[in-house]
Protein backbone atom coordinates (compact mmCIF):
# COMPACT_ATOMS: atom_id res chain seq x y z
CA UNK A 1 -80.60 78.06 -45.56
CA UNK A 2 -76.95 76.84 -45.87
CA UNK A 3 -76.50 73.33 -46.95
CA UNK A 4 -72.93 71.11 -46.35
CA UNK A 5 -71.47 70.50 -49.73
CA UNK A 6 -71.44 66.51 -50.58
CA UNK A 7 -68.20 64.86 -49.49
CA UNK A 8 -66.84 63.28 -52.37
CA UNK A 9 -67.07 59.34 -51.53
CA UNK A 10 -63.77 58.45 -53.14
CA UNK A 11 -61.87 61.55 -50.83
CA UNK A 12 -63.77 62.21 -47.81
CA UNK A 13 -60.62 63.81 -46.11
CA UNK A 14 -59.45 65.18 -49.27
CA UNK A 15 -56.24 64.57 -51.72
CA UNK A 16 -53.23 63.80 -50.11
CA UNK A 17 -51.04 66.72 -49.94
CA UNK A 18 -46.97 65.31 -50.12
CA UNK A 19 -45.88 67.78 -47.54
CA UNK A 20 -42.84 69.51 -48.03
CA UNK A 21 -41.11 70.09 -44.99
CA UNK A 22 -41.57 68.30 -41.82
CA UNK A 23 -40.69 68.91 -38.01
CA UNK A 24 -40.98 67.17 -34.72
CA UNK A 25 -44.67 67.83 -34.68
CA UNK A 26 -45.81 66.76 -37.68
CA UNK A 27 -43.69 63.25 -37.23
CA UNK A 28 -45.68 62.68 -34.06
CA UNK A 29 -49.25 63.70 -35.63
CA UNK A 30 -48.48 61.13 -38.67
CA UNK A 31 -47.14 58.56 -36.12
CA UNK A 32 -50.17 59.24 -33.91
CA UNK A 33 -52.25 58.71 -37.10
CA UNK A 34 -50.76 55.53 -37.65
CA UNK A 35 -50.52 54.09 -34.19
CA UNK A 36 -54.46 55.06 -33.88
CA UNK A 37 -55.63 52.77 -37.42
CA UNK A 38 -55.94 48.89 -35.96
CA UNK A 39 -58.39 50.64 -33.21
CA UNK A 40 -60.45 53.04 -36.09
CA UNK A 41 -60.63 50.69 -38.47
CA UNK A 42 -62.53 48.11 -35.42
CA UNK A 43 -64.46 50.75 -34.76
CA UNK A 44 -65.19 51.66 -38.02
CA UNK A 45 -66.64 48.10 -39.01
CA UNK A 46 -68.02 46.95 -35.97
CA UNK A 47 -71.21 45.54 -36.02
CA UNK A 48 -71.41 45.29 -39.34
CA UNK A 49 -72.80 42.19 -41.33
CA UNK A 50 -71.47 40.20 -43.93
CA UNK A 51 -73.64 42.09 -46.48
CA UNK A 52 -72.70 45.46 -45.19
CA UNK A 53 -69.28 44.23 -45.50
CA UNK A 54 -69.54 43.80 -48.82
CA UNK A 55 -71.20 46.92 -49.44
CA UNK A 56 -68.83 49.06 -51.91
CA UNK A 57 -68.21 52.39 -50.32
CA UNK A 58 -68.94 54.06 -53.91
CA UNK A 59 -70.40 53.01 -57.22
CA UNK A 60 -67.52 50.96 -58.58
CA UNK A 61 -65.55 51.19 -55.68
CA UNK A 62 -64.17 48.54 -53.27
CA UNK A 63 -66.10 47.11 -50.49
CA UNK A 64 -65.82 47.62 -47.01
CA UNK A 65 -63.90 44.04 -46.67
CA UNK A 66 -61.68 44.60 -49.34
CA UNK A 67 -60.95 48.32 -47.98
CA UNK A 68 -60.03 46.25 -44.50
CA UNK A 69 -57.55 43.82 -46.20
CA UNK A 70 -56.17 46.51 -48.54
CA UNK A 71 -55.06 48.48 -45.50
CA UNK A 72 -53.28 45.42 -44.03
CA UNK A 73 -51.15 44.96 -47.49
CA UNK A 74 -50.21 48.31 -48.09
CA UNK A 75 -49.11 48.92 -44.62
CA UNK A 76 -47.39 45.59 -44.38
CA UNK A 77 -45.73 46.94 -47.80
CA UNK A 78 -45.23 50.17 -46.15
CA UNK A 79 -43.48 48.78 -42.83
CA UNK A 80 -41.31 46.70 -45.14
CA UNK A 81 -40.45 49.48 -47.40
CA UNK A 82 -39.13 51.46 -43.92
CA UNK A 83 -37.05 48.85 -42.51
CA UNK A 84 -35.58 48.78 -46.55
CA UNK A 85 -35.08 52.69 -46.72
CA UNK A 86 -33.39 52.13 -42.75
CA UNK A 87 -31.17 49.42 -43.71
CA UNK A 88 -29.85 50.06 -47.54
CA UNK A 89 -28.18 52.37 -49.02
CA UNK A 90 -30.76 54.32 -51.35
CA UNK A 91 -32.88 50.78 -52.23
CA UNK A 92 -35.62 50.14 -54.93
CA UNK A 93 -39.01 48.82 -53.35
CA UNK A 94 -41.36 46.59 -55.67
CA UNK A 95 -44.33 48.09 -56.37
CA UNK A 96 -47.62 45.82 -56.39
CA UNK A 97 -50.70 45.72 -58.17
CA UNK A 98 -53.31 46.97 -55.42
CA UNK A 99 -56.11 46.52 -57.70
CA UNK A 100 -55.27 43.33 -58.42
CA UNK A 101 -54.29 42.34 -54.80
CA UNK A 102 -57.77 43.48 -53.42
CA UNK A 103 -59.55 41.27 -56.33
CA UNK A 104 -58.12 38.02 -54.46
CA UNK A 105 -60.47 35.76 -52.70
CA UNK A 106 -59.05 36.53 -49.59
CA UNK A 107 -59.05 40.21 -49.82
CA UNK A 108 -62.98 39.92 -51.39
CA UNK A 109 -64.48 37.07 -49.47
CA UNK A 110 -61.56 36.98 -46.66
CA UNK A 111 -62.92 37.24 -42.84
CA UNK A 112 -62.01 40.74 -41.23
CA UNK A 113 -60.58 39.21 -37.79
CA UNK A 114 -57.03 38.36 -39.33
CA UNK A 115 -55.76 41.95 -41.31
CA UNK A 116 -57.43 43.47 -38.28
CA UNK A 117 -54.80 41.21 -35.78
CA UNK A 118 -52.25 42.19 -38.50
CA UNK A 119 -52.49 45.73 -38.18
CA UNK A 120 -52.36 45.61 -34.74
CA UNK A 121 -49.40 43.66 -34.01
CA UNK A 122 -47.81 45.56 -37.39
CA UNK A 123 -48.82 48.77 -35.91
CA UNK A 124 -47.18 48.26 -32.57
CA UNK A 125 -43.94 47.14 -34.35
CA UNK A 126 -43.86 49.75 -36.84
CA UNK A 127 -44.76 52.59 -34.39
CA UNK A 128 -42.03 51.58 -31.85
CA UNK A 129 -39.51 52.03 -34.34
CA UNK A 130 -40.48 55.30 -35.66
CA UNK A 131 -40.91 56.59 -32.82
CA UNK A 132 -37.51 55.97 -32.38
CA UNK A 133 -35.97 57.94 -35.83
CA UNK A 134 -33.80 60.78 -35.81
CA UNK A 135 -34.42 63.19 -38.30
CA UNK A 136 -31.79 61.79 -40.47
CA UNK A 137 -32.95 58.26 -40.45
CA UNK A 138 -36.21 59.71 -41.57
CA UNK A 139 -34.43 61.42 -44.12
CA UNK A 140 -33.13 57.97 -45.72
CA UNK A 141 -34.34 57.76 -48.90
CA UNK A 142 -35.90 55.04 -51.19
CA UNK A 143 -36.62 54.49 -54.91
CA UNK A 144 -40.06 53.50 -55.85
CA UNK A 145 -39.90 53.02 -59.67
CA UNK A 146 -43.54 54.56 -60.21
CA UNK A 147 -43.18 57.47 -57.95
CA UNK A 148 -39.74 58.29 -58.11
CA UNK A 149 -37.20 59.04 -54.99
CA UNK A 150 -38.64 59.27 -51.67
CA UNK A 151 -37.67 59.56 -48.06
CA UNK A 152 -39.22 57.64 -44.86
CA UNK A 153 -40.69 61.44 -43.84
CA UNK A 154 -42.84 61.55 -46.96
CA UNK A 155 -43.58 57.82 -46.61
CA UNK A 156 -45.03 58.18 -43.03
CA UNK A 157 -46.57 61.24 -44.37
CA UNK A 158 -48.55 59.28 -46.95
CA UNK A 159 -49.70 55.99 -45.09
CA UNK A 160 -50.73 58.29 -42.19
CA UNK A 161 -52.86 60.07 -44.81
CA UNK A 162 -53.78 56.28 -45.93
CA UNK A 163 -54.81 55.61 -42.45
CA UNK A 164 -57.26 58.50 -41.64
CA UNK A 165 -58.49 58.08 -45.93
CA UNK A 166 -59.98 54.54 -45.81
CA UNK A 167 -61.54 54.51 -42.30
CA UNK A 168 -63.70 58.09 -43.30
CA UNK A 169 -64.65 55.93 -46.63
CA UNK A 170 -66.47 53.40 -44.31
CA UNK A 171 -67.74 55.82 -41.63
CA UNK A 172 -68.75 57.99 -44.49
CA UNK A 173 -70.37 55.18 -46.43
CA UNK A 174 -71.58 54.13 -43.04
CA UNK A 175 -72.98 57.53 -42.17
CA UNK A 176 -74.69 58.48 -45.73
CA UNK A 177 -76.71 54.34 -45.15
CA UNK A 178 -77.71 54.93 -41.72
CA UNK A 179 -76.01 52.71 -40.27
């Protein structure tokens, strides 16, 4: 009898990896990942009640609303911190609390319907213009003062990671309740 070893709750896709080289391909497939998040994460959550939606996808972990909002701030940070690393020379990005961020009424008690419109409409923007980077532009690099020096490549990289990370903590959660 072979059983299918437990999927850690708070990784269900696994660490993220930086990558250290990148190509054509791999651009696409982490744009791709991107551009597909405002329709996974509706999908993920539909039909859901306000209980489930404050269901925590782990013991100690955020809820299902919270994860929602959390992905519209960091990719709202992340969109920003692009447009930065495109227009600067070299520029520091402000790091934010996310812990703290998700703990705000909004993010904890917040309806769905408005980070889901913002990650939509932020998605389309922010797609359109990567798709249009040359490899240099993705190249451009940026300071974050907790994670050092960083270029758009490993930033896409990341928040595509981000994308496909919090969506399999909700179908996961969804999937282990039976829902």
């Amino acid at each position: 009898m072979t059983t299918t070893p437990a999927v850690d709750p708070r990784y269900p896709i696994g660490r993220f990896v930086r990558p250290t080289s990148f190509t054509p391909e791999s651009r696409r497939e982490a744009i791709s990942a991107i551009a597909g998040l405002p329709a996974a994460l509706r999908e993920a959550v539909r039909g859901l009640s306000e209980t489930r939606l404050d269901s925590s996808y782990r013991p100690e972990g955020w809820t299902v609303r919270q994860l929602a909002h959390h992905l519209a701030d960091a990719h709202v940070n992340g969109y920003i911190r692009t447009r930065l690393a495109l227009t600067e020379e070299h520029p520091t990005v402000r790091p934010y609390n996310q812990i703290r961020w998700a703990e705000l009424p909004d993010a904890k008690k917040g309806p769905l319907a408005p980070s889901l419109d913002l990650l939509e409409a932020l998605h389309t923007r922010w797609v359109a213009l990567l798709s249009t980077l040359t490899p240099e532009q993705f190249a451009r690099p940026f300071h974050h003062p907790e994670s050092g020096t960083l270029s758009i490549d490993i930033l896409v990289a990341e928040y595509a990671w981000e994308s496909k990370h919090h969506v399999a903590q909700i179908t996961e959660l969804r999937r282990r309740n039976g829902w």
